[in-house]
PDB file of N, CA and C in Angstrom:
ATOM      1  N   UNK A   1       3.621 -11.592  -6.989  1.00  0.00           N
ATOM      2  CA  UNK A   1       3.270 -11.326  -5.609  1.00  0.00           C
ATOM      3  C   UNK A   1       4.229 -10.298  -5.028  1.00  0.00           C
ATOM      4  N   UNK A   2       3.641  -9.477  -4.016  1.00  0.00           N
ATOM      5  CA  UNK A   2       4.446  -8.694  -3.557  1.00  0.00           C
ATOM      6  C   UNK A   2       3.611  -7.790  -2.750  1.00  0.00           C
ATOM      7  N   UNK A   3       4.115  -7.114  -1.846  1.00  0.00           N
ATOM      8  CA  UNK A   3       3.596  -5.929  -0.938  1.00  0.00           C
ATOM      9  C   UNK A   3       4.408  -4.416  -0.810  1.00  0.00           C
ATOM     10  N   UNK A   4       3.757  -3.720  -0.020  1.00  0.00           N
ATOM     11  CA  UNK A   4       4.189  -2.186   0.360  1.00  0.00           C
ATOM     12  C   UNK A   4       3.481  -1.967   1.516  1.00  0.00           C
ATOM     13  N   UNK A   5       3.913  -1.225   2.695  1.00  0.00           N
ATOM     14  CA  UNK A   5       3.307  -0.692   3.465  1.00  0.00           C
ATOM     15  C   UNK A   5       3.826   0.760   3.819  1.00  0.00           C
ATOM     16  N   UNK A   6       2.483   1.707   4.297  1.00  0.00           N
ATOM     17  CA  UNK A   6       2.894   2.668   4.436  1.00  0.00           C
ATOM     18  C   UNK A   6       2.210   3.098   5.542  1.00  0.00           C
ATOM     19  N   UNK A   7       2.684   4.187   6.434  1.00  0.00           N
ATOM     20  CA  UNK A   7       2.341   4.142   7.813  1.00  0.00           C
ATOM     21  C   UNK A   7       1.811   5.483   8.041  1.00  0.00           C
ATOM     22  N   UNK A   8       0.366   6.138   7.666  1.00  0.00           N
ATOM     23  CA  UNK A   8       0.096   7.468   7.813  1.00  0.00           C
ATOM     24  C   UNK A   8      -0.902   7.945   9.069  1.00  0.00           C
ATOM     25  N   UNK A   9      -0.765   8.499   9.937  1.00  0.00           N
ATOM     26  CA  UNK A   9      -1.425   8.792  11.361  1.00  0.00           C
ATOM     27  C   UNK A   9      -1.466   7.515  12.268  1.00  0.00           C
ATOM     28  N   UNK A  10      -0.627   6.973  12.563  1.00  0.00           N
ATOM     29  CA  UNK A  10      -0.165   5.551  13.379  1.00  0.00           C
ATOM     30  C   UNK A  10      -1.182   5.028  12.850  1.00  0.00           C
ATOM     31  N   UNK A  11      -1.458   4.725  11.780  1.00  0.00           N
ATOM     32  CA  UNK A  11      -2.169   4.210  10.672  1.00  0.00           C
ATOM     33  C   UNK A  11      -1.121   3.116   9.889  1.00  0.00           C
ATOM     34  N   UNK A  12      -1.608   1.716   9.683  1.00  0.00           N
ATOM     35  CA  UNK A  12      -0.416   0.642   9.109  1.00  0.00           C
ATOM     36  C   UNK A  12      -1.265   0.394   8.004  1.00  0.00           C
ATOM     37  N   UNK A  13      -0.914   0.741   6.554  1.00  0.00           N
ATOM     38  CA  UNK A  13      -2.097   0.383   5.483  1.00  0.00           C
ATOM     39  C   UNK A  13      -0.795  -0.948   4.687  1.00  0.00           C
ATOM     40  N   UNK A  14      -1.388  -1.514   4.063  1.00  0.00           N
ATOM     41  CA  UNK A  14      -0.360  -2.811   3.974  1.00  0.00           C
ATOM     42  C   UNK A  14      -0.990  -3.191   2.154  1.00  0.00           C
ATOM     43  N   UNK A  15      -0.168  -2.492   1.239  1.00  0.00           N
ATOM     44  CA  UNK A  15      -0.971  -3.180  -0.586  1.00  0.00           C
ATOM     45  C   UNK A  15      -0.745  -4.560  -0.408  1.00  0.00           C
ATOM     46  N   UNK A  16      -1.128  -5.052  -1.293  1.00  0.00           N
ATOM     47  CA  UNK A  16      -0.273  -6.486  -1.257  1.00  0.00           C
ATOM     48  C   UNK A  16      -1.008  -7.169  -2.850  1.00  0.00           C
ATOM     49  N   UNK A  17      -0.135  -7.156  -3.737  1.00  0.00           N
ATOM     50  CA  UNK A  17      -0.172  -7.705  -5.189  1.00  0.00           C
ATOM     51  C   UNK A  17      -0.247  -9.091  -5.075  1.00  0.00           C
ATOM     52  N   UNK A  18      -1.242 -10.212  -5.224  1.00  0.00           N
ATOM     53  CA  UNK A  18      -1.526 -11.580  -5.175  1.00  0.00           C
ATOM     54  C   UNK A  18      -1.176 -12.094  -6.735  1.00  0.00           C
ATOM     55  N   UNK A  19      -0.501 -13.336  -6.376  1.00  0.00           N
ATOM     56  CA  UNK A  19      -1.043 -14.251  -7.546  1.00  0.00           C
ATOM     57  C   UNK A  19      -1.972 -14.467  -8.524  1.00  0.00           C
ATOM     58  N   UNK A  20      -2.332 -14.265  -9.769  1.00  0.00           N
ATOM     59  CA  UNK A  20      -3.506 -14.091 -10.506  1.00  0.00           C
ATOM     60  C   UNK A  20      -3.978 -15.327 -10.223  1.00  0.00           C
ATOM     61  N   UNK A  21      -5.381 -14.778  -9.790  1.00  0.00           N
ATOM     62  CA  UNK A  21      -6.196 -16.170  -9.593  1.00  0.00           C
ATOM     63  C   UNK A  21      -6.828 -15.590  -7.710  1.00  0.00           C
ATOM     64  N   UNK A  22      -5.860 -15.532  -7.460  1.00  0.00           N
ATOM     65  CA  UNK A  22      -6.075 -15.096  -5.790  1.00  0.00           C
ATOM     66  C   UNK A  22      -6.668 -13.727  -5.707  1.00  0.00           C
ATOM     67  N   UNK A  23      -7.835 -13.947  -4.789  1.00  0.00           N
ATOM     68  CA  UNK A  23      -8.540 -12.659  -4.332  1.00  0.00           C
ATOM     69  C   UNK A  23      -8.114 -12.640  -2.697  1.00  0.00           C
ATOM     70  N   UNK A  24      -8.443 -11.343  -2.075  1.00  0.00           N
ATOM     71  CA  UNK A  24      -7.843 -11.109  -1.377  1.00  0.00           C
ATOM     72  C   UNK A  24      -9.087 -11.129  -0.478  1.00  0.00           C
ATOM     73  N   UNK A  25      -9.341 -12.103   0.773  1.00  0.00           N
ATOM     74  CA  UNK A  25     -10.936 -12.744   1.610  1.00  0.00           C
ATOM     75  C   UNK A  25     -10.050 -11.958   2.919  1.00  0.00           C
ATOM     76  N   UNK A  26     -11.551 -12.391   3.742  1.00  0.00           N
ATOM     77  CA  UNK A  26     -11.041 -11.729   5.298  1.00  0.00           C
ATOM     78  C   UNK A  26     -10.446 -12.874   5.534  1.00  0.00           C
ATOM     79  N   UNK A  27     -10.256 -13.638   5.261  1.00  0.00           N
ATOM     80  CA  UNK A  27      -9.580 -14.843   6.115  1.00  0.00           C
ATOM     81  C   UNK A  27      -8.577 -14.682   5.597  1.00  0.00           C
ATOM     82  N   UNK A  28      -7.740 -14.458   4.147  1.00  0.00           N
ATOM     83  CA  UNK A  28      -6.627 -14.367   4.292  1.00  0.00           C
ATOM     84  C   UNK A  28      -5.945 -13.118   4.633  1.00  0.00           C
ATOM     85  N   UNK A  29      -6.576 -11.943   4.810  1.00  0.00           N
ATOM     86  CA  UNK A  29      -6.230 -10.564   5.725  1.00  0.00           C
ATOM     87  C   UNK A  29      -5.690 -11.189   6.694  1.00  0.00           C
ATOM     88  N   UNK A  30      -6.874 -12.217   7.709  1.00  0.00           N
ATOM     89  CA  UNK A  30      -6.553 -12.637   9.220  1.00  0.00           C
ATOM     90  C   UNK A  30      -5.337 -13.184   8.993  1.00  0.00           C
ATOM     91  N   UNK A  31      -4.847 -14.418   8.021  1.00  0.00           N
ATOM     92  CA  UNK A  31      -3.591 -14.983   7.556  1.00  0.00           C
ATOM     93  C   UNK A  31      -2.449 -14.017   7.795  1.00  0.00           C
ATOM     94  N   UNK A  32      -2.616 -13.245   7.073  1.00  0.00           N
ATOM     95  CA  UNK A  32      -1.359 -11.915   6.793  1.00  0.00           C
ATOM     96  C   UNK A  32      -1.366 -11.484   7.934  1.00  0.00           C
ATOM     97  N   UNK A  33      -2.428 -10.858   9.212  1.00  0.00           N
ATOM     98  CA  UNK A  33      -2.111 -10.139  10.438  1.00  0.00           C
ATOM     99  C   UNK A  33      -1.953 -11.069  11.402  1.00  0.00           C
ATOM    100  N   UNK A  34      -1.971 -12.422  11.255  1.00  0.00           N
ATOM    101  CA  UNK A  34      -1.509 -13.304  12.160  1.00  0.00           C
ATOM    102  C   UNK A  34       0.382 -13.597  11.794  1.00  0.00           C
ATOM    103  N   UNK A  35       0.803 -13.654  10.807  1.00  0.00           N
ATOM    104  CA  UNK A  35       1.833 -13.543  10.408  1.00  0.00           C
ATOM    105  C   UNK A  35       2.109 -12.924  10.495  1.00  0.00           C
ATOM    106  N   UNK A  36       2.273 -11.495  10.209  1.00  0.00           N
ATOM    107  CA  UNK A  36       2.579  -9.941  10.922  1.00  0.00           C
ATOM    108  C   UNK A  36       2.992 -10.458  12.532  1.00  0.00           C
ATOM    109  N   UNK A  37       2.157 -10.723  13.097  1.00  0.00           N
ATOM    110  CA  UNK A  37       1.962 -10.360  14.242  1.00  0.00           C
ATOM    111  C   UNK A  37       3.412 -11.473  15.014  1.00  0.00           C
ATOM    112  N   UNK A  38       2.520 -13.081  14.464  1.00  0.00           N
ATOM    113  CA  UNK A  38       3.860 -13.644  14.895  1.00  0.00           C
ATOM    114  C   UNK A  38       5.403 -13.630  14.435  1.00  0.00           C
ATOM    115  N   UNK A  39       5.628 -12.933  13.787  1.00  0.00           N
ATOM    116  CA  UNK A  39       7.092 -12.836  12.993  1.00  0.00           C
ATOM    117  C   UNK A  39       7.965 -11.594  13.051  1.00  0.00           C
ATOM    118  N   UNK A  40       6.917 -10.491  13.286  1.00  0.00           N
ATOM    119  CA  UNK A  40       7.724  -9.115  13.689  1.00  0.00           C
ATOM    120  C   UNK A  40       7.090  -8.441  15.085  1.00  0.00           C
ATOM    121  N   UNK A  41       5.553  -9.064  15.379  1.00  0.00           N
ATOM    122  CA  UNK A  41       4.961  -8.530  16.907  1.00  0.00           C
ATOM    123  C   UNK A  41       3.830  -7.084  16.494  1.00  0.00           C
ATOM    124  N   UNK A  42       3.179  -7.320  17.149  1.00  0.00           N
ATOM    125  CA  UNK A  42       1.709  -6.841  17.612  1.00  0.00           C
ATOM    126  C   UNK A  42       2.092  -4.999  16.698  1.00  0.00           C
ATOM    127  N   UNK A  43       3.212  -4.096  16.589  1.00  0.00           N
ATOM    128  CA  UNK A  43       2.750  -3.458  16.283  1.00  0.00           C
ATOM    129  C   UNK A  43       3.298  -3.495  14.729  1.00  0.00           C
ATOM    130  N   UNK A  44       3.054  -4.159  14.379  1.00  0.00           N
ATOM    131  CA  UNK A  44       3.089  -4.349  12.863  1.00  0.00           C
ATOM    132  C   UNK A  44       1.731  -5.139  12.119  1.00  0.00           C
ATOM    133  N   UNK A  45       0.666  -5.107  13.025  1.00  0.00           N
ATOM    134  CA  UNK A  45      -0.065  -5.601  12.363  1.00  0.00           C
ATOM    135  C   UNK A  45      -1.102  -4.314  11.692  1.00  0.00           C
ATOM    136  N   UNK A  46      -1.498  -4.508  10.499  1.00  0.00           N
ATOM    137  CA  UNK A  46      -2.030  -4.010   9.159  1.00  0.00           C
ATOM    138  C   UNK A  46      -3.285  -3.124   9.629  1.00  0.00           C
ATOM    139  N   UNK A  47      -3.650  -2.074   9.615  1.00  0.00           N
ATOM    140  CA  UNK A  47      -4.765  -1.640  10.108  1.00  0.00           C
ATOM    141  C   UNK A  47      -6.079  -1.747   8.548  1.00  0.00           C
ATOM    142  N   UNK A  48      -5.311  -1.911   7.859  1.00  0.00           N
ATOM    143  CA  UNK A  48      -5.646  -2.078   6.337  1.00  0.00           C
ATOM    144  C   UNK A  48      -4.997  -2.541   5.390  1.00  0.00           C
ATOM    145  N   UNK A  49      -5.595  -3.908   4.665  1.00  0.00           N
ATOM    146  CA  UNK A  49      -4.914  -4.687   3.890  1.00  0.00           C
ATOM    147  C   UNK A  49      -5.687  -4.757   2.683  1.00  0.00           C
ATOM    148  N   UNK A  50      -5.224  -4.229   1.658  1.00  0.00           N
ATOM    149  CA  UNK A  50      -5.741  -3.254   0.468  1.00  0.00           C
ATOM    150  C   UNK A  50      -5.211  -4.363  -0.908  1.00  0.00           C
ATOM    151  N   UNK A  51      -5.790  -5.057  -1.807  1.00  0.00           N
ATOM    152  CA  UNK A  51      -5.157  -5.560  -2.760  1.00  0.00           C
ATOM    153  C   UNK A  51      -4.776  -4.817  -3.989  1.00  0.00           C
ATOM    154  N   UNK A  52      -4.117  -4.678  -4.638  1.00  0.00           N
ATOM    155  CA  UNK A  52      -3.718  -4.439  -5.786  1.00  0.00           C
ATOM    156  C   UNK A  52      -3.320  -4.800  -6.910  1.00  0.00           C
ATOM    157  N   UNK A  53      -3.401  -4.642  -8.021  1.00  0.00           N
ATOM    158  CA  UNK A  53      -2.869  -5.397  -9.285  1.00  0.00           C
ATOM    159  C   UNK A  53      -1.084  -5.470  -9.357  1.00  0.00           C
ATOM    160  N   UNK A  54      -0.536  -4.990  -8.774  1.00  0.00           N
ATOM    161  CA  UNK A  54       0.563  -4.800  -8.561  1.00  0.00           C
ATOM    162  C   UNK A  54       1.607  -3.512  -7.809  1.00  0.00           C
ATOM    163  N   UNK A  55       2.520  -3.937  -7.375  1.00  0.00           N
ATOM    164  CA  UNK A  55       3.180  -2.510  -6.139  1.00  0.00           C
ATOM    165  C   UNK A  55       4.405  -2.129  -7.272  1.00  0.00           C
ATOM    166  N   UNK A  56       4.229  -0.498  -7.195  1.00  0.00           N
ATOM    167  CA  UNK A  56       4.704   0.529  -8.085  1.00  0.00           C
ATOM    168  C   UNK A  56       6.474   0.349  -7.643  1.00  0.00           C
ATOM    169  N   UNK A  57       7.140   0.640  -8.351  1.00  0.00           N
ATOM    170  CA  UNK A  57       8.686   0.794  -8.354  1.00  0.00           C
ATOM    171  C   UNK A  57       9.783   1.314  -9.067  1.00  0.00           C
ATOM    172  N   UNK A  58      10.338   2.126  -8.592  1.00  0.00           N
ATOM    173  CA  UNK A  58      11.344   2.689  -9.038  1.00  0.00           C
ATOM    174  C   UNK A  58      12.093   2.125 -10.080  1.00  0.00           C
ATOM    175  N   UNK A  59      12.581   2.945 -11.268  1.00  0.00           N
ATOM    176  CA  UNK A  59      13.753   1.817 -12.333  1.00  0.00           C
ATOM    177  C   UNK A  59      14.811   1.205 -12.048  1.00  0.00           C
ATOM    178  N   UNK A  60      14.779   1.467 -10.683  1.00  0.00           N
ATOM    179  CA  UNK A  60      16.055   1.093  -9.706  1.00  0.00           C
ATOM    180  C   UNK A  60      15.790  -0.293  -9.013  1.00  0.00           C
ATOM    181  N   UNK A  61      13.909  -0.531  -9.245  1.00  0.00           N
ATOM    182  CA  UNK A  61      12.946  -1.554  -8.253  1.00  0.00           C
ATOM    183  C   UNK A  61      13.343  -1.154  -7.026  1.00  0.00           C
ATOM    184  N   UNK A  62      13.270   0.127  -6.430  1.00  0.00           N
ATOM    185  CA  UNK A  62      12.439   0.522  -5.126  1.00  0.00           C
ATOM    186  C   UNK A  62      11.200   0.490  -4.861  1.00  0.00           C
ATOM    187  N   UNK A  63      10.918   0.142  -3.776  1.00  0.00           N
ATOM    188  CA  UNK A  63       9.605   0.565  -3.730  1.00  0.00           C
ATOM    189  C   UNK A  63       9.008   1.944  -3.385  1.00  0.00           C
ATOM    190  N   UNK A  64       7.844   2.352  -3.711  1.00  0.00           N
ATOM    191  CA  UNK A  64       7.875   3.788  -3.760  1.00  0.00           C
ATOM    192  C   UNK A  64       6.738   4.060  -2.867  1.00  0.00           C
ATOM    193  N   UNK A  65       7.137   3.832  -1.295  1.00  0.00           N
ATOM    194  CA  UNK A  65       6.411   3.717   0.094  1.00  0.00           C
ATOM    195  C   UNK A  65       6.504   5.759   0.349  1.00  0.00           C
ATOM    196  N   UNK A  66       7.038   6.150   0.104  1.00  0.00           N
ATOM    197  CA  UNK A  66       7.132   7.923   0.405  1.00  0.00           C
ATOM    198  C   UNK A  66       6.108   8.831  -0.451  1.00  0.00           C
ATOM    199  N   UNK A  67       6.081   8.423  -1.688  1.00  0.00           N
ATOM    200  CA  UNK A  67       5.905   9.299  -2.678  1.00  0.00           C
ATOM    201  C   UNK A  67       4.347   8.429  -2.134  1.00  0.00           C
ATOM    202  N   UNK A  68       3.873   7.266  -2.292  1.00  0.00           N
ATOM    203  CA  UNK A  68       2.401   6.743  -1.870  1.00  0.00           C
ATOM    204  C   UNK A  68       2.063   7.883  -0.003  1.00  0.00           C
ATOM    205  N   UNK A  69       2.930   7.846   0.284  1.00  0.00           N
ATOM    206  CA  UNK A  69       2.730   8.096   1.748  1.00  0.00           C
ATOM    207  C   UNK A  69       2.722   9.795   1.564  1.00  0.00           C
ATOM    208  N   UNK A  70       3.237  10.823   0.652  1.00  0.00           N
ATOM    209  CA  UNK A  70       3.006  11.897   0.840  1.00  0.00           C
ATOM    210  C   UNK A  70       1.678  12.207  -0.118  1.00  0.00           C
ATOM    211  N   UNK A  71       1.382  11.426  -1.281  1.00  0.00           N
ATOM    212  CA  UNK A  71      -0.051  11.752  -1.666  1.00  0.00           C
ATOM    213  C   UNK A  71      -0.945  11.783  -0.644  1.00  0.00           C
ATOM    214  N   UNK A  72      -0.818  10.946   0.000  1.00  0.00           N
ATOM    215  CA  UNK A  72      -1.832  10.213   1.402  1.00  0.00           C
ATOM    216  C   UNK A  72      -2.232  11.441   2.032  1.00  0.00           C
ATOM    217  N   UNK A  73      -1.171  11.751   2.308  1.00  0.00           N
ATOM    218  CA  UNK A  73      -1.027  13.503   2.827  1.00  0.00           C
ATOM    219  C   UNK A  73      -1.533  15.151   2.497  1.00  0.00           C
ATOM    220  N   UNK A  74      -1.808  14.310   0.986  1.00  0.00           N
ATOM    221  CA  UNK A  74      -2.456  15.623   0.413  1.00  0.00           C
ATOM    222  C   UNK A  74      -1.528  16.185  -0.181  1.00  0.00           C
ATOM    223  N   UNK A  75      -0.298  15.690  -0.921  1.00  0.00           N
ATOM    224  CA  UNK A  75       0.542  16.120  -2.080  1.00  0.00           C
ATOM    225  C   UNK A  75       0.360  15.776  -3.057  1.00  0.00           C
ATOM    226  N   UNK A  76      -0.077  17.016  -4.137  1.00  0.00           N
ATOM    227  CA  UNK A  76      -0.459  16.645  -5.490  1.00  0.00           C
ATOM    228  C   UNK A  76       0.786  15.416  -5.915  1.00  0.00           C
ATOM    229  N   UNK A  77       0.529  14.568  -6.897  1.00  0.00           N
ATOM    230  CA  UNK A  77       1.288  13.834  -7.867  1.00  0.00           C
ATOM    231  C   UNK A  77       2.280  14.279  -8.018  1.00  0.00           C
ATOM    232  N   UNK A  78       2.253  15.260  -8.965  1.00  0.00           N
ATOM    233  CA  UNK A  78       3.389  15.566  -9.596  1.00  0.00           C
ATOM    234  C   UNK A  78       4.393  16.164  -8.460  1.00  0.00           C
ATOM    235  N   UNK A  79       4.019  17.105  -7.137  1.00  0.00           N
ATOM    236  CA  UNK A  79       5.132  17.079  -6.449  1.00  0.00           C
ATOM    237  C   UNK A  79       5.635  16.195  -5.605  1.00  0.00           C
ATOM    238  N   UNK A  80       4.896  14.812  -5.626  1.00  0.00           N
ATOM    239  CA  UNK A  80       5.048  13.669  -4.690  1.00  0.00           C
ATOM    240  C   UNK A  80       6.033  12.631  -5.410  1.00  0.00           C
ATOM    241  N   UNK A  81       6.070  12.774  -6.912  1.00  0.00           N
ATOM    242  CA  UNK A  81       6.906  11.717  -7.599  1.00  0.00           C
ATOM    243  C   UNK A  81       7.183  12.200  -9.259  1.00  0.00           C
ATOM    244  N   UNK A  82       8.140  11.317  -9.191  1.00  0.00           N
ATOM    245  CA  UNK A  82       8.475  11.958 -11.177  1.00  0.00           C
ATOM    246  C   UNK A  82       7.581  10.876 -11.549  1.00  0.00           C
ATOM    247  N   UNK A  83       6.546  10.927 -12.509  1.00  0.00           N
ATOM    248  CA  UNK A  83       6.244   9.563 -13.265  1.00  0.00           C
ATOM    249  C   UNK A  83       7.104   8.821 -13.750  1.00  0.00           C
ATOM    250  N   UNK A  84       7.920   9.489 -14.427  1.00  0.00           N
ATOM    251  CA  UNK A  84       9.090   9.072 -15.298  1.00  0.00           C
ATOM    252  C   UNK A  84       9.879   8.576 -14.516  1.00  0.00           C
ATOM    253  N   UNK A  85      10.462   8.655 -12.956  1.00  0.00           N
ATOM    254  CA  UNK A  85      10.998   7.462 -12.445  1.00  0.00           C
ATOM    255  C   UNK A  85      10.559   6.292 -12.194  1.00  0.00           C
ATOM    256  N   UNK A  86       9.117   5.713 -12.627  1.00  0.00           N
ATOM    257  CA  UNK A  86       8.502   5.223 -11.679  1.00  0.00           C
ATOM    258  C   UNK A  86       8.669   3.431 -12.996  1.00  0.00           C
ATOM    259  N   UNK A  87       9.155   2.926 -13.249  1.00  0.00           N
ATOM    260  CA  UNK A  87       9.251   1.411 -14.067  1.00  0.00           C
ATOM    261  C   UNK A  87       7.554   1.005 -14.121  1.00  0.00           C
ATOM    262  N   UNK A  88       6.752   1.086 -13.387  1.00  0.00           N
ATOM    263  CA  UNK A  88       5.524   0.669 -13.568  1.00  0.00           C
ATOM    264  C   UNK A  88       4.150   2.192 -13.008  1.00  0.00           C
ATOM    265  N   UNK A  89       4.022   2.818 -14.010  1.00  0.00           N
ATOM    266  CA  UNK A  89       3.031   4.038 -13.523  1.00  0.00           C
ATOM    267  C   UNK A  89       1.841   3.378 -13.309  1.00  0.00           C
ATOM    268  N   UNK A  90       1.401   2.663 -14.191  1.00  0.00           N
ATOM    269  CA  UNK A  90      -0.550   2.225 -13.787  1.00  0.00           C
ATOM    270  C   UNK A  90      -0.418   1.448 -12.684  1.00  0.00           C
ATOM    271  N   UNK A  91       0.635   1.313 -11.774  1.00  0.00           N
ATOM    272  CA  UNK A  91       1.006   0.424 -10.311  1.00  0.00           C
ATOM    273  C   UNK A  91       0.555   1.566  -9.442  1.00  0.00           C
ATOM    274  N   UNK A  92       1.430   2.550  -9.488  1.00  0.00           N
ATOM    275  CA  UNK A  92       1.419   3.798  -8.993  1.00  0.00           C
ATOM    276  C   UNK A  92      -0.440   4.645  -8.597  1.00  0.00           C
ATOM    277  N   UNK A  93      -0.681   4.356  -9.610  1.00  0.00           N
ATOM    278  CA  UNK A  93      -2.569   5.552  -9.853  1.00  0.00           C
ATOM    279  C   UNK A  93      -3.463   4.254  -9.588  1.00  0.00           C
ATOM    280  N   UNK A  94      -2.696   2.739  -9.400  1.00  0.00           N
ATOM    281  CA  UNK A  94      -3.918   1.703  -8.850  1.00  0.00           C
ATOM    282  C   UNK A  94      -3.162   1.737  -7.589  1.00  0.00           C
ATOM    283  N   UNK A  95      -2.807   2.108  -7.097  1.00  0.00           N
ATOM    284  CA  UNK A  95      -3.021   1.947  -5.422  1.00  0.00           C
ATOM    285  C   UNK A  95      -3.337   3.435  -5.436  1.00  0.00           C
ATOM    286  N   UNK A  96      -3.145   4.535  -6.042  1.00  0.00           N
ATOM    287  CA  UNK A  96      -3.558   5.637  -5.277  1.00  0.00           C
ATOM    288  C   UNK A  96      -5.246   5.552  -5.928  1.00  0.00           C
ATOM    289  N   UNK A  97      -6.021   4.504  -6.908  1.00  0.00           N
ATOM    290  CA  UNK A  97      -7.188   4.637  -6.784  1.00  0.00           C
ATOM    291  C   UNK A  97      -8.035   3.799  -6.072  1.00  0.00           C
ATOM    292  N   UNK A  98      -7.028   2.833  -5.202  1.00  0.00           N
ATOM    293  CA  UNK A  98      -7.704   1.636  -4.045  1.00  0.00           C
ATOM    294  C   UNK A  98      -7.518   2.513  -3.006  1.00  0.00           C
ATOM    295  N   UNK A  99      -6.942   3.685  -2.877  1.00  0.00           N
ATOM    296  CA  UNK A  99      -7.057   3.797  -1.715  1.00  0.00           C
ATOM    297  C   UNK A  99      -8.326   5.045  -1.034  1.00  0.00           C
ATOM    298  N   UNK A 100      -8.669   5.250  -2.366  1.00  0.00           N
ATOM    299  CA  UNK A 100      -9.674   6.240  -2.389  1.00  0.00           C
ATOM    300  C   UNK A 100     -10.888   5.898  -1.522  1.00  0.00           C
ATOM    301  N   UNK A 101     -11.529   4.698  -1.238  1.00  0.00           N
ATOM    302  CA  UNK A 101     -12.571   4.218  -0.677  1.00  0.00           C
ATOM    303  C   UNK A 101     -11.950   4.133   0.863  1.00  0.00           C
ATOM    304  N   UNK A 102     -10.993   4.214   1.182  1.00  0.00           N
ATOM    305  CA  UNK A 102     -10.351   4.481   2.959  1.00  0.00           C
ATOM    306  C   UNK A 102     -10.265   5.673   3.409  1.00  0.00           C
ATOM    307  N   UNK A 103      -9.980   6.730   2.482  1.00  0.00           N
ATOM    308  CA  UNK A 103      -9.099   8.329   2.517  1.00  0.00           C
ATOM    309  C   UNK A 103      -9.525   8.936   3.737  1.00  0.00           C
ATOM    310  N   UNK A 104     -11.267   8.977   3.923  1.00  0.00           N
ATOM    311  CA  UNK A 104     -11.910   9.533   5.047  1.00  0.00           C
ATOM    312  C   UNK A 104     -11.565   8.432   6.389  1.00  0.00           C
ATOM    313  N   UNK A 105     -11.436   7.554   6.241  1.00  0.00           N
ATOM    314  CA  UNK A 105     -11.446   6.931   7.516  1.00  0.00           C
ATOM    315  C   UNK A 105      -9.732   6.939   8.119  1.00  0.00           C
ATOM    316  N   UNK A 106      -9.189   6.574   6.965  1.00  0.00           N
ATOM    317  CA  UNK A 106      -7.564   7.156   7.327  1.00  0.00           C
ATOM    318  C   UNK A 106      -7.623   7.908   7.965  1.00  0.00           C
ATOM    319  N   UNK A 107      -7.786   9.120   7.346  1.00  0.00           N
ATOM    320  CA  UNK A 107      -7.456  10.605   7.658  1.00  0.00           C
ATOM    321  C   UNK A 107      -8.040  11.439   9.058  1.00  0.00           C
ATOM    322  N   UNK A 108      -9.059   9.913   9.426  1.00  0.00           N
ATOM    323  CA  UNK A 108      -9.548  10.755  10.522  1.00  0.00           C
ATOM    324  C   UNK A 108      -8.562  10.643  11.994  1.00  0.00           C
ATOM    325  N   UNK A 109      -8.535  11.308  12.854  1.00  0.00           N
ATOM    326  CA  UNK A 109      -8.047  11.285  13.994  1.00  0.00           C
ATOM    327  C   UNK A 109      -9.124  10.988  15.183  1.00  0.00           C
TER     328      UNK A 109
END
């Protein structure tokens, strides 16, 4: 289990790697933005809560919230991140291919 969030056009997109076995329902979205909400306050809640097989990290185990957040942006890969820093790459190209079905609605203003 584990999460990442990244924050592109006052946009709050929120991965979040579940327990095998656990799918990710609107009710437990509502779970997560009710918790958001009561524990850090109203503007931390998720404008998008995106599941993933797991959140990408540095060999250092950073999380790699910049390099996700400048693809977002329209920076090729390779100038957004080294693969080769990255301890888990197929973490990395599965959230940048979950996020493909949002890109237009993100991106809009």
């Amino acid at each position: 289990m584990g999460s990442l969030a990244v924050e592109v056009k006052n946009k709050l997109i929120l991965f979040v790697a579940l327990r095998p076995g656990l799918q990710l329902t609107e009710e437990l979205k509502k779970k997560i933005n009710d918790a958001l909400r009561s524990q850090l306050g109203p503007y931390y809640i998720a404008d998008y809560i995106i599941q993933v097989p797991d959140i990408p990290m540095t060999r250092n185990y950073k999380k790699l919230e910049v390099p996700i957040k400048k693809v977002l942006m329209g920076w090729p890969i390779d100038k957004a991140v080294n693969i080769n820093a990255i301890l888990n790459p197929e973490a990395f190209y599965a959230v940048i291919e979950a996020l493909k079905p949002y890109m237009d609605e993100i991106m809009k203003e």
